[in-house]
PDB file of N, CA and C in Angstrom:
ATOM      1  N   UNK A   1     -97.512 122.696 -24.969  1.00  0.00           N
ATOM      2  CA  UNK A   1     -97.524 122.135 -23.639  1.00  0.00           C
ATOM      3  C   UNK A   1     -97.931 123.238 -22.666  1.00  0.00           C
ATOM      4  N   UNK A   2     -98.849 123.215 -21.425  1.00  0.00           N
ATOM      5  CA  UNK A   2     -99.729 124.244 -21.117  1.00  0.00           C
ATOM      6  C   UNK A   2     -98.366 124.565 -19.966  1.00  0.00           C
ATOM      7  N   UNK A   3     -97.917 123.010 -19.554  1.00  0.00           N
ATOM      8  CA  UNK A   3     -96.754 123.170 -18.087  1.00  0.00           C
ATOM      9  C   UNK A   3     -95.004 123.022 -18.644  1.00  0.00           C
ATOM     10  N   UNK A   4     -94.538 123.501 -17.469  1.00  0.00           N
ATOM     11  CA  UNK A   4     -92.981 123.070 -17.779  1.00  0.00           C
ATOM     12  C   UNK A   4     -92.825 121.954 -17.542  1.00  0.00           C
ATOM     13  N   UNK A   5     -91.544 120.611 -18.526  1.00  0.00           N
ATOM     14  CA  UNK A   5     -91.945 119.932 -18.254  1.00  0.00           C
ATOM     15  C   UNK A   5     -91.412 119.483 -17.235  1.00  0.00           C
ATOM     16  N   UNK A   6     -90.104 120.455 -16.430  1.00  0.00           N
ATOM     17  CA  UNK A   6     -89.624 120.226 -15.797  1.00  0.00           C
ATOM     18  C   UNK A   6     -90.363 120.169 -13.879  1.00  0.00           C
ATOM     19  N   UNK A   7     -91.358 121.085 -14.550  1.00  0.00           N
ATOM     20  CA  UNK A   7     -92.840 120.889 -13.391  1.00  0.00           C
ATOM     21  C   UNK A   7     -93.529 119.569 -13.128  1.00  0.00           C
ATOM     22  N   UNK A   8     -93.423 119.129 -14.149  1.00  0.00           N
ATOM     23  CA  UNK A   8     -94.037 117.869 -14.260  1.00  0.00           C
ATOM     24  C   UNK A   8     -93.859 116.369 -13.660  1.00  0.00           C
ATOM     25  N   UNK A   9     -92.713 116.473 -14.038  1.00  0.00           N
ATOM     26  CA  UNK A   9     -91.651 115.508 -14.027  1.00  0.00           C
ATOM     27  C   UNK A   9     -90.611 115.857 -12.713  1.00  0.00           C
ATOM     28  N   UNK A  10     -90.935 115.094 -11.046  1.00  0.00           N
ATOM     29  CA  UNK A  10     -89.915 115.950 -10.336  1.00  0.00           C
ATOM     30  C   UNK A  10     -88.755 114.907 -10.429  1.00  0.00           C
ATOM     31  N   UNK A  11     -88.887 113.725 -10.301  1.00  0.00           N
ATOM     32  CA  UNK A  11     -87.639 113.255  -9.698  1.00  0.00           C
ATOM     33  C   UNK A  11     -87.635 111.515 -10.293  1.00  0.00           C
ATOM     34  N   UNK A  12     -86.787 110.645 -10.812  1.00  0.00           N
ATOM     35  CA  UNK A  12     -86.759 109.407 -11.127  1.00  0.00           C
ATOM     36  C   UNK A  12     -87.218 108.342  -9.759  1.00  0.00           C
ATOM     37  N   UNK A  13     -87.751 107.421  -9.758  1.00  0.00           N
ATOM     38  CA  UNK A  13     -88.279 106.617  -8.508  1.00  0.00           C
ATOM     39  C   UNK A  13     -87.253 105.371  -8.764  1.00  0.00           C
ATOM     40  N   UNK A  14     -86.388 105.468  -7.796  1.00  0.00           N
ATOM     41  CA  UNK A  14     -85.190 104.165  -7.964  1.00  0.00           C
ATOM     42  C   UNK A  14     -85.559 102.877  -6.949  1.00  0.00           C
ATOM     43  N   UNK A  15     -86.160 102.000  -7.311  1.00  0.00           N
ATOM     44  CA  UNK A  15     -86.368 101.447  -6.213  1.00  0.00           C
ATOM     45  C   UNK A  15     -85.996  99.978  -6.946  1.00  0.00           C
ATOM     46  N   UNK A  16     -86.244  98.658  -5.983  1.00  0.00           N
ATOM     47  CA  UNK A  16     -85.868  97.385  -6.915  1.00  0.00           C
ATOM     48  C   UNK A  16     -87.218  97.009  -7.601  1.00  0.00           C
ATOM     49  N   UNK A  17     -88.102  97.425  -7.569  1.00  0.00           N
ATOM     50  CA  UNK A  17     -89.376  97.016  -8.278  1.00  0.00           C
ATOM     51  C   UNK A  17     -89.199  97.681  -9.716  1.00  0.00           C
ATOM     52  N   UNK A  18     -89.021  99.228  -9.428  1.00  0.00           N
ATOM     53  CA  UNK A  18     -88.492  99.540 -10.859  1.00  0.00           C
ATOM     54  C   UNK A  18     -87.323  99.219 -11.676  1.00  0.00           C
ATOM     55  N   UNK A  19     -86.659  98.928 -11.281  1.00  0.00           N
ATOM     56  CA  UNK A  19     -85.901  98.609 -12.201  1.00  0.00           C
ATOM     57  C   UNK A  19     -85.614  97.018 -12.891  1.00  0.00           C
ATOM     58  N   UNK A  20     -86.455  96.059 -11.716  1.00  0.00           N
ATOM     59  CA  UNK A  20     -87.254  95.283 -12.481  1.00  0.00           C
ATOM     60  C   UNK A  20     -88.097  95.658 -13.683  1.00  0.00           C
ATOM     61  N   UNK A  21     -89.000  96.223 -13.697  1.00  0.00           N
ATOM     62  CA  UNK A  21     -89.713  96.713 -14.709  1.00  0.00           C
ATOM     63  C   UNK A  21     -88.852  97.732 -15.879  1.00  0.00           C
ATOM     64  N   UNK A  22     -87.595  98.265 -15.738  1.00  0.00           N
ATOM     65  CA  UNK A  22     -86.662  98.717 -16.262  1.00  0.00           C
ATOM     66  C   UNK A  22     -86.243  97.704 -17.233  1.00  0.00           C
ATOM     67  N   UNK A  23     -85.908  96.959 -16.709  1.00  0.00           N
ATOM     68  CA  UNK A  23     -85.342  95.382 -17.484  1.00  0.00           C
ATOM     69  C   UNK A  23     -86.262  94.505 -18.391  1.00  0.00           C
ATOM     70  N   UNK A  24     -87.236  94.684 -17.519  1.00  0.00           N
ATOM     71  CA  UNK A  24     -88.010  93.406 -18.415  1.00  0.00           C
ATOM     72  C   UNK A  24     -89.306  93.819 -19.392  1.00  0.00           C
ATOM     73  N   UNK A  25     -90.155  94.921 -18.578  1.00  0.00           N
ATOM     74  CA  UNK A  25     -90.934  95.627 -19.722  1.00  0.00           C
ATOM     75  C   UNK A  25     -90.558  97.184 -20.277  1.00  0.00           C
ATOM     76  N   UNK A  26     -89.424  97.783 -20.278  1.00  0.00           N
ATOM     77  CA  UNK A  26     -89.215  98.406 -20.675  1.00  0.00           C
ATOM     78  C   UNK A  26     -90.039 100.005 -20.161  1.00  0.00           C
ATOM     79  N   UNK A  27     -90.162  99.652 -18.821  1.00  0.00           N
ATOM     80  CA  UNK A  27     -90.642 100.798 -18.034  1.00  0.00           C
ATOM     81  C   UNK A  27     -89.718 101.455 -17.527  1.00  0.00           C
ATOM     82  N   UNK A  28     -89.753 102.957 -16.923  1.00  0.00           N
ATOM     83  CA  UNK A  28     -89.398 103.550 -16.001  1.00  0.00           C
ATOM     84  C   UNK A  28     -90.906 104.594 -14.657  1.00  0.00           C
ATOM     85  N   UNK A  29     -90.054 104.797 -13.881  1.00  0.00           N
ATOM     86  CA  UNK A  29     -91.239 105.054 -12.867  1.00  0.00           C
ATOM     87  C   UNK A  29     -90.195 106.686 -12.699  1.00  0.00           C
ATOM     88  N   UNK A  30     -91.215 107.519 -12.546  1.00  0.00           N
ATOM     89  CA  UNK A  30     -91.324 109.265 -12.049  1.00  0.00           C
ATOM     90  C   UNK A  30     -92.164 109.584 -11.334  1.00  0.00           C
ATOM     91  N   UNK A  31     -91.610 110.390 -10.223  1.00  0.00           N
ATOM     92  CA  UNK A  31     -93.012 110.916  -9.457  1.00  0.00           C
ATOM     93  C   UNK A  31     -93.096 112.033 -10.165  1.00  0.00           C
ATOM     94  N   UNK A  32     -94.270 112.204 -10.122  1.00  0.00           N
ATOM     95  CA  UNK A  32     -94.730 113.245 -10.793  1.00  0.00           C
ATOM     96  C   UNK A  32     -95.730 114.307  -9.818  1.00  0.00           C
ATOM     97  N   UNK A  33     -96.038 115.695 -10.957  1.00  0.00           N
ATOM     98  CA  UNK A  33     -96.912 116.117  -9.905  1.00  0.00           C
ATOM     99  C   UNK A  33     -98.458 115.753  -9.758  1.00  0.00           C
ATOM    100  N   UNK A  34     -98.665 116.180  -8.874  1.00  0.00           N
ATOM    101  CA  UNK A  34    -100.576 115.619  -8.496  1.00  0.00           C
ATOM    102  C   UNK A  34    -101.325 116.002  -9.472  1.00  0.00           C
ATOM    103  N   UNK A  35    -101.400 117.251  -9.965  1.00  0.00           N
ATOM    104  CA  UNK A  35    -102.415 117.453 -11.013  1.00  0.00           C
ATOM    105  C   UNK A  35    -101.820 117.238 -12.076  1.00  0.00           C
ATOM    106  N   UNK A  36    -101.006 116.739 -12.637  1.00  0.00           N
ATOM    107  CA  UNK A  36    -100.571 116.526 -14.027  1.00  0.00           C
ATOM    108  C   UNK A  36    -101.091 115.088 -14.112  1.00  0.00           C
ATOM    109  N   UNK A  37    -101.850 115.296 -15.604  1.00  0.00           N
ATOM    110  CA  UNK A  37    -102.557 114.090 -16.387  1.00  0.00           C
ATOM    111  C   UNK A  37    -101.309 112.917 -16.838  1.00  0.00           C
ATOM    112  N   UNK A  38    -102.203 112.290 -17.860  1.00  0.00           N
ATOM    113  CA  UNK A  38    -101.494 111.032 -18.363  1.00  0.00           C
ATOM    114  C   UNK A  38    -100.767 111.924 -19.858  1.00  0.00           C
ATOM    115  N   UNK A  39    -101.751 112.434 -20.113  1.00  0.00           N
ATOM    116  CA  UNK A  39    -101.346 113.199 -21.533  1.00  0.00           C
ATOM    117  C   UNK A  39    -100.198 114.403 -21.530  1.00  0.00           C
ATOM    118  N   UNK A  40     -99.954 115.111 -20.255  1.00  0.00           N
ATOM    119  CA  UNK A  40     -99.150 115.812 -19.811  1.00  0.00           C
ATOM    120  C   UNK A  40     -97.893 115.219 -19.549  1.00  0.00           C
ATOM    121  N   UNK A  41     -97.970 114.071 -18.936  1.00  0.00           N
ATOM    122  CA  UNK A  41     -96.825 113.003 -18.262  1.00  0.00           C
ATOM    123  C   UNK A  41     -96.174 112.700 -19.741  1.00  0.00           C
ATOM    124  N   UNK A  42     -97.239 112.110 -20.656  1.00  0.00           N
ATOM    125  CA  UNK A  42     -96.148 111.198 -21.861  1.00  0.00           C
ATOM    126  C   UNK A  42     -95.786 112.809 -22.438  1.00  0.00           C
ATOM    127  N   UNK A  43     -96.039 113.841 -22.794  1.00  0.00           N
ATOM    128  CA  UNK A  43     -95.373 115.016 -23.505  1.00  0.00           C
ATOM    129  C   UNK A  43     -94.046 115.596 -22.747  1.00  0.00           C
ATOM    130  N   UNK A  44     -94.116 115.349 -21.809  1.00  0.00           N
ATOM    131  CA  UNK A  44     -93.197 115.998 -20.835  1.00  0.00           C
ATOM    132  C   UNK A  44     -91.922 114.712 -21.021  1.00  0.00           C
ATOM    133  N   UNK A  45     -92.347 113.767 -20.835  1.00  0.00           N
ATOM    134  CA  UNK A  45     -90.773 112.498 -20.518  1.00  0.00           C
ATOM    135  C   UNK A  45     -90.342 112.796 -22.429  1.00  0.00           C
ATOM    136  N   UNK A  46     -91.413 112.750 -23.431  1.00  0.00           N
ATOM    137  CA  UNK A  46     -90.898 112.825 -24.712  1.00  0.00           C
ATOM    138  C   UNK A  46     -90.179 113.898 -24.722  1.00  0.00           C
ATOM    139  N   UNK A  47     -90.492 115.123 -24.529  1.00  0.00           N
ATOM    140  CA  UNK A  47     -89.766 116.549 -24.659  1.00  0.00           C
ATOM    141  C   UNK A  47     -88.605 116.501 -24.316  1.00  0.00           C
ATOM    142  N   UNK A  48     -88.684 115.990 -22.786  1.00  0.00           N
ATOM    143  CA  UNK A  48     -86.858 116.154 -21.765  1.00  0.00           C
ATOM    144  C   UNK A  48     -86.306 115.056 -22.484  1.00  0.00           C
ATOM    145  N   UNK A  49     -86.558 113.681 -22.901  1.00  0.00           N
ATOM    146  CA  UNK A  49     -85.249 112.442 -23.144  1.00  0.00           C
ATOM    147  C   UNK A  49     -85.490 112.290 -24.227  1.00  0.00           C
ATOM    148  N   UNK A  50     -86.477 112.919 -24.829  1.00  0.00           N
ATOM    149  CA  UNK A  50     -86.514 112.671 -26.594  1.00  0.00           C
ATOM    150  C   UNK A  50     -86.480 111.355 -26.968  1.00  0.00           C
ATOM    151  N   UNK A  51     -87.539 110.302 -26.482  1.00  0.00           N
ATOM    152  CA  UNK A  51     -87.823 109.370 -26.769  1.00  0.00           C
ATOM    153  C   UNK A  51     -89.509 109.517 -26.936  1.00  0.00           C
ATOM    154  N   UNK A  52     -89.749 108.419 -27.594  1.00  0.00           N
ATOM    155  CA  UNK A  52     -91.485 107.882 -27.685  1.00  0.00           C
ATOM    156  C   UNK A  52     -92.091 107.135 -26.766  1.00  0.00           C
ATOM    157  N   UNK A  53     -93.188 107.773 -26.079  1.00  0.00           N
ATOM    158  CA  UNK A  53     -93.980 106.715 -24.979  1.00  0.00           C
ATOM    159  C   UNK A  53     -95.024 106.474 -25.254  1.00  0.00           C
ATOM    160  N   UNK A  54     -95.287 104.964 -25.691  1.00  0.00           N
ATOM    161  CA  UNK A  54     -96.120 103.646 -25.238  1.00  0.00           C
ATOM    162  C   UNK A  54     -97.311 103.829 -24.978  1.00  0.00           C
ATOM    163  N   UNK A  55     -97.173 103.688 -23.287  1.00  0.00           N
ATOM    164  CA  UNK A  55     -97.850 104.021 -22.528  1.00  0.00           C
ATOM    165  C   UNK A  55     -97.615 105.025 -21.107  1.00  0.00           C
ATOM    166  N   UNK A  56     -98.837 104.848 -20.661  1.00  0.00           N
ATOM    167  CA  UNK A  56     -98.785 105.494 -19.028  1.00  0.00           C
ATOM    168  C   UNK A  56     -99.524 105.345 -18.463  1.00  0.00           C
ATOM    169  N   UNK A  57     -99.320 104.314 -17.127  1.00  0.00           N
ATOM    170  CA  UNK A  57    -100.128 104.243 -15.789  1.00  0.00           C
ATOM    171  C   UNK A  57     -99.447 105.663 -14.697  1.00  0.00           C
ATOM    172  N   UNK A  58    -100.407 105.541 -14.115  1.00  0.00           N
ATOM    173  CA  UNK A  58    -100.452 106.696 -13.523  1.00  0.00           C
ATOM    174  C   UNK A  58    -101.212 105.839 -11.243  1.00  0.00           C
ATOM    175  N   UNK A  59    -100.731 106.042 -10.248  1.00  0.00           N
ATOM    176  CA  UNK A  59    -101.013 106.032  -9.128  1.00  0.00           C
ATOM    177  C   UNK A  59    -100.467 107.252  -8.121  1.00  0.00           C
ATOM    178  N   UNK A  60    -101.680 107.407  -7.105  1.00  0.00           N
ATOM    179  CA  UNK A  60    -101.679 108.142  -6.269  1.00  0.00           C
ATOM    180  C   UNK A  60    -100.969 107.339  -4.905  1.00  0.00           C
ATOM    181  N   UNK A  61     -99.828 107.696  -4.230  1.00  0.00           N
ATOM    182  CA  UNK A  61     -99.490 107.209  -3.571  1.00  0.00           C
ATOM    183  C   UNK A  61     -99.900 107.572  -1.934  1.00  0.00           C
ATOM    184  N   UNK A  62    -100.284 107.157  -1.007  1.00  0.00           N
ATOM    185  CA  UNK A  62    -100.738 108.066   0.691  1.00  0.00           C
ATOM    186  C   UNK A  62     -99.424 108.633   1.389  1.00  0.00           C
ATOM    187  N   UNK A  63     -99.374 109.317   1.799  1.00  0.00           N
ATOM    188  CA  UNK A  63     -98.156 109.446   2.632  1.00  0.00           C
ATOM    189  C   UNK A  63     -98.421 108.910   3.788  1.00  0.00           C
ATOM    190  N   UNK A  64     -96.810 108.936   3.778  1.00  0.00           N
ATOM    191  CA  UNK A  64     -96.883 108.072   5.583  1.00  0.00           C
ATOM    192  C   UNK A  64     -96.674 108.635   6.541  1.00  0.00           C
ATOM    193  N   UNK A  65     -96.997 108.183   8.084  1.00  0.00           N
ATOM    194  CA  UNK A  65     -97.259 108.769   9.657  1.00  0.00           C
ATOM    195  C   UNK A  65     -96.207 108.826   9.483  1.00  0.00           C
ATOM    196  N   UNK A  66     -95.080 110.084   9.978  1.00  0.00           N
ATOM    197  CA  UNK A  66     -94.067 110.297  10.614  1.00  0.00           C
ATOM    198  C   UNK A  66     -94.187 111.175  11.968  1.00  0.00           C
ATOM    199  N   UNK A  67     -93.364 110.580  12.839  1.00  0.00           N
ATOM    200  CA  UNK A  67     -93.266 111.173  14.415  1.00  0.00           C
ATOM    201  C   UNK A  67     -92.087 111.719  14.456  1.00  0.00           C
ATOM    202  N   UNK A  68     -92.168 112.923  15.328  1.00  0.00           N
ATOM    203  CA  UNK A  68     -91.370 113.492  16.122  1.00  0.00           C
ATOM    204  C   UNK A  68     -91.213 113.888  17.343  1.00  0.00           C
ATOM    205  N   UNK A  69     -91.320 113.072  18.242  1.00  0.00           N
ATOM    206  CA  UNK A  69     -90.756 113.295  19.615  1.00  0.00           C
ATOM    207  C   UNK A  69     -92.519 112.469  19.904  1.00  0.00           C
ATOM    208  N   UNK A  70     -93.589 113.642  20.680  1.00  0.00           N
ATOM    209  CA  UNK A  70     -94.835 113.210  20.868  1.00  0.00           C
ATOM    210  C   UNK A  70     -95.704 113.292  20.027  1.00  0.00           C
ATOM    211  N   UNK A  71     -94.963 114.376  18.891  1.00  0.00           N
ATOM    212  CA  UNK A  71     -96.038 115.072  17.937  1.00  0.00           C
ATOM    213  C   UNK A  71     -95.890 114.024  16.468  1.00  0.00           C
ATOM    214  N   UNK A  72     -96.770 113.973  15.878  1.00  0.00           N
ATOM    215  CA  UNK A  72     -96.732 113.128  14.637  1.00  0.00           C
ATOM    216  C   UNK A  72     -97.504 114.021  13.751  1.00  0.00           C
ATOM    217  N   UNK A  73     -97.234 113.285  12.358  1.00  0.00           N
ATOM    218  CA  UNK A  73     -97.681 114.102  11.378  1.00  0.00           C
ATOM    219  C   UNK A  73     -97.628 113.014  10.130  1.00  0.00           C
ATOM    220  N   UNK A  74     -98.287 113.835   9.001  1.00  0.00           N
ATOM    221  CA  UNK A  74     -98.288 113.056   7.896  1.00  0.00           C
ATOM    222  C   UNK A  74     -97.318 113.414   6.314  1.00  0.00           C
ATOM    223  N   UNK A  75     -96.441 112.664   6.061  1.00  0.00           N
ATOM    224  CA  UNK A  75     -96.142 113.829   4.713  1.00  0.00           C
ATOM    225  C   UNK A  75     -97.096 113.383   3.411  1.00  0.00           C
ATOM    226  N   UNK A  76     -96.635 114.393   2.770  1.00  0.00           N
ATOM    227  CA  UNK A  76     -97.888 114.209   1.602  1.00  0.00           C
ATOM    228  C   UNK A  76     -98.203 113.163   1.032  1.00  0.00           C
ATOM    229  N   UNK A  77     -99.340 112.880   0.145  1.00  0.00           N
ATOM    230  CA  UNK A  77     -99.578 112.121  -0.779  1.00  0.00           C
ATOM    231  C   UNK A  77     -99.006 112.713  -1.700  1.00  0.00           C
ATOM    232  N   UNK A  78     -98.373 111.564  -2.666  1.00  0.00           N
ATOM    233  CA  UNK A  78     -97.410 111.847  -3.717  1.00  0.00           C
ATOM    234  C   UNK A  78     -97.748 110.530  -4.979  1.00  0.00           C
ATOM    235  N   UNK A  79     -97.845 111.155  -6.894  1.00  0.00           N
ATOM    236  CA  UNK A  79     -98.151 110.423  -7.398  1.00  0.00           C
ATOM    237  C   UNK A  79     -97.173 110.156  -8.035  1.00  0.00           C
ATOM    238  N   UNK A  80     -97.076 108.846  -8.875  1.00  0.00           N
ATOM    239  CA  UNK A  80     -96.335 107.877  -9.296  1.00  0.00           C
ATOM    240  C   UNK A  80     -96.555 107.528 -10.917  1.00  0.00           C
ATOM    241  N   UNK A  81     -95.476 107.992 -11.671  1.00  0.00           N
ATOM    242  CA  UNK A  81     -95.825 107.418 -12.987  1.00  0.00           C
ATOM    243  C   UNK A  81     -95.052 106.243 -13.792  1.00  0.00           C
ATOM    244  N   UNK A  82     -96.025 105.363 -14.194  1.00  0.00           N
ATOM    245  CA  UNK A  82     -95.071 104.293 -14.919  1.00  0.00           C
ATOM    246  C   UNK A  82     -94.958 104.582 -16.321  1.00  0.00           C
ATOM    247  N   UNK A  83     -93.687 104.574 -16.999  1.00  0.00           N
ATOM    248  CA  UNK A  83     -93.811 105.087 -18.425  1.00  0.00           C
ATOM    249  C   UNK A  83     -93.286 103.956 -19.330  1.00  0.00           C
ATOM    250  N   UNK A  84     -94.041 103.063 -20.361  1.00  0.00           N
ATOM    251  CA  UNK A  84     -93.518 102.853 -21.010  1.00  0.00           C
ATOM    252  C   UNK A  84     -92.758 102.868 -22.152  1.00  0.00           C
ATOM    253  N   UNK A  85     -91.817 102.459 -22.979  1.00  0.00           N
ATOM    254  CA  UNK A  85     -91.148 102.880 -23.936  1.00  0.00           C
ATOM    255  C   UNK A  85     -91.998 102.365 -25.204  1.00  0.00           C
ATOM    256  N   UNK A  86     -92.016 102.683 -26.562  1.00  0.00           N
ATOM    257  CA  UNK A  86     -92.314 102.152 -27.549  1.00  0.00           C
ATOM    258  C   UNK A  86     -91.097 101.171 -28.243  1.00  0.00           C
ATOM    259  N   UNK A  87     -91.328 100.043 -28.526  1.00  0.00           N
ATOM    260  CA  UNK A  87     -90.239  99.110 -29.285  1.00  0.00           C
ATOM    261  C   UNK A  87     -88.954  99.989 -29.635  1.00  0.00           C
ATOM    262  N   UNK A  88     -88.139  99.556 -29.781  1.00  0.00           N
ATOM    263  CA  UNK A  88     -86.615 100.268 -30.609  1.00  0.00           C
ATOM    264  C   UNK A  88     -86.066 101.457 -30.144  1.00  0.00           C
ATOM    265  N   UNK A  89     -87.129 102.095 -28.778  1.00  0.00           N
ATOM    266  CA  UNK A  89     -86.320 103.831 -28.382  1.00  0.00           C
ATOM    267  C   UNK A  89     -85.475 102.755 -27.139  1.00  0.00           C
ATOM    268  N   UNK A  90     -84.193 103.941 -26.927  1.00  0.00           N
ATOM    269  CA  UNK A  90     -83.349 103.560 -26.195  1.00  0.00           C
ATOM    270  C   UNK A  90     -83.915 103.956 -24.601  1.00  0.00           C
ATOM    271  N   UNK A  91     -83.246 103.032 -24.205  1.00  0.00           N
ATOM    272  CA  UNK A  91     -84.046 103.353 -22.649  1.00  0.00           C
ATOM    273  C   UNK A  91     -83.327 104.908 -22.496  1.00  0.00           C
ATOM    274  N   UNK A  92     -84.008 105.146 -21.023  1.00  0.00           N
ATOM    275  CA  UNK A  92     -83.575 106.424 -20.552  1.00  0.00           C
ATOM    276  C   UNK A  92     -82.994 106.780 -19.724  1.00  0.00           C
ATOM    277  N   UNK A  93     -81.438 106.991 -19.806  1.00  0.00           N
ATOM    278  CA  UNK A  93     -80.467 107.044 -18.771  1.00  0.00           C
ATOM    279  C   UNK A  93     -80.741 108.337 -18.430  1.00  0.00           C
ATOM    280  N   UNK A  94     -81.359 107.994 -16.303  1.00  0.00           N
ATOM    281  CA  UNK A  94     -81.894 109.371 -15.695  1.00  0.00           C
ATOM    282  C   UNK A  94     -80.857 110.604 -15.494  1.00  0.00           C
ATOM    283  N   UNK A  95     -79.925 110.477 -15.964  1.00  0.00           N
ATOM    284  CA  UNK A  95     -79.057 112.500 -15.639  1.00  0.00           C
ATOM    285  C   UNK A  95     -78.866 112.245 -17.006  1.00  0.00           C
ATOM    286  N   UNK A  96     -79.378 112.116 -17.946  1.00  0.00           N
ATOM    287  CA  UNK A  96     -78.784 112.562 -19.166  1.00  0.00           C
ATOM    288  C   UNK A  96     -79.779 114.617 -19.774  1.00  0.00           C
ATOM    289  N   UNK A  97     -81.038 113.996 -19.124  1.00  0.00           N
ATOM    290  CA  UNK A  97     -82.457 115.077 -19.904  1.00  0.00           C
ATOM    291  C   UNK A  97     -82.303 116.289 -18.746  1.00  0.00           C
ATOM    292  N   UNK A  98     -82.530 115.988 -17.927  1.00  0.00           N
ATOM    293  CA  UNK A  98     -83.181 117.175 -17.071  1.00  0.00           C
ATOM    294  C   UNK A  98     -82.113 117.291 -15.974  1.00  0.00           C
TER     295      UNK A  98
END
């Protein structure tokens, strides 16, 4: 693995869309970092939770206008990974790996 995978992989995305997809196709969602690939993403979630992944979609998300007082600004664009599981691995309870 060229990265850490803890580089890779910053933070679980909890939202109600995911965990729809938690439930029913056996996804979870990570933001991840910007230059990390698809092939980087599935080595990295296998390494930390020691499960098998499926698949991986992968989106670039825009950041949004935030204001402060008169002055505004933008925070970053930030990307988004959907990971699926392969049949029979146990899902992935997020504070167990990293």
């Amino acid at each position: 693995m060229s990265k850490d995978p803890t580089q890779i992989i910053l933070r679980p995305v909890i939202t109600e869309k995911s965990t729809l997809l938690r439930e029913r196709n056996r996804e979870v969602c990570f933001a991840v970092a910007r230059t990390a690939n698809k092939s980087e993403i599935k080595k990295a979630v296998e390494h930390l939770f020691k499960v098998k992944v499926d698949t991986v979609r992968t989106q670039i998300r825009p950041g949004k206008e935030r204001r402060l007082g008169r002055s505004s600004g933008y925070r970053p664009d930030w990307k988004k990974a959907f990971v699926r599981l392969k049949e029979g691995e146990k899902m992935i309870e997020y504070f167990e790996g990293a």
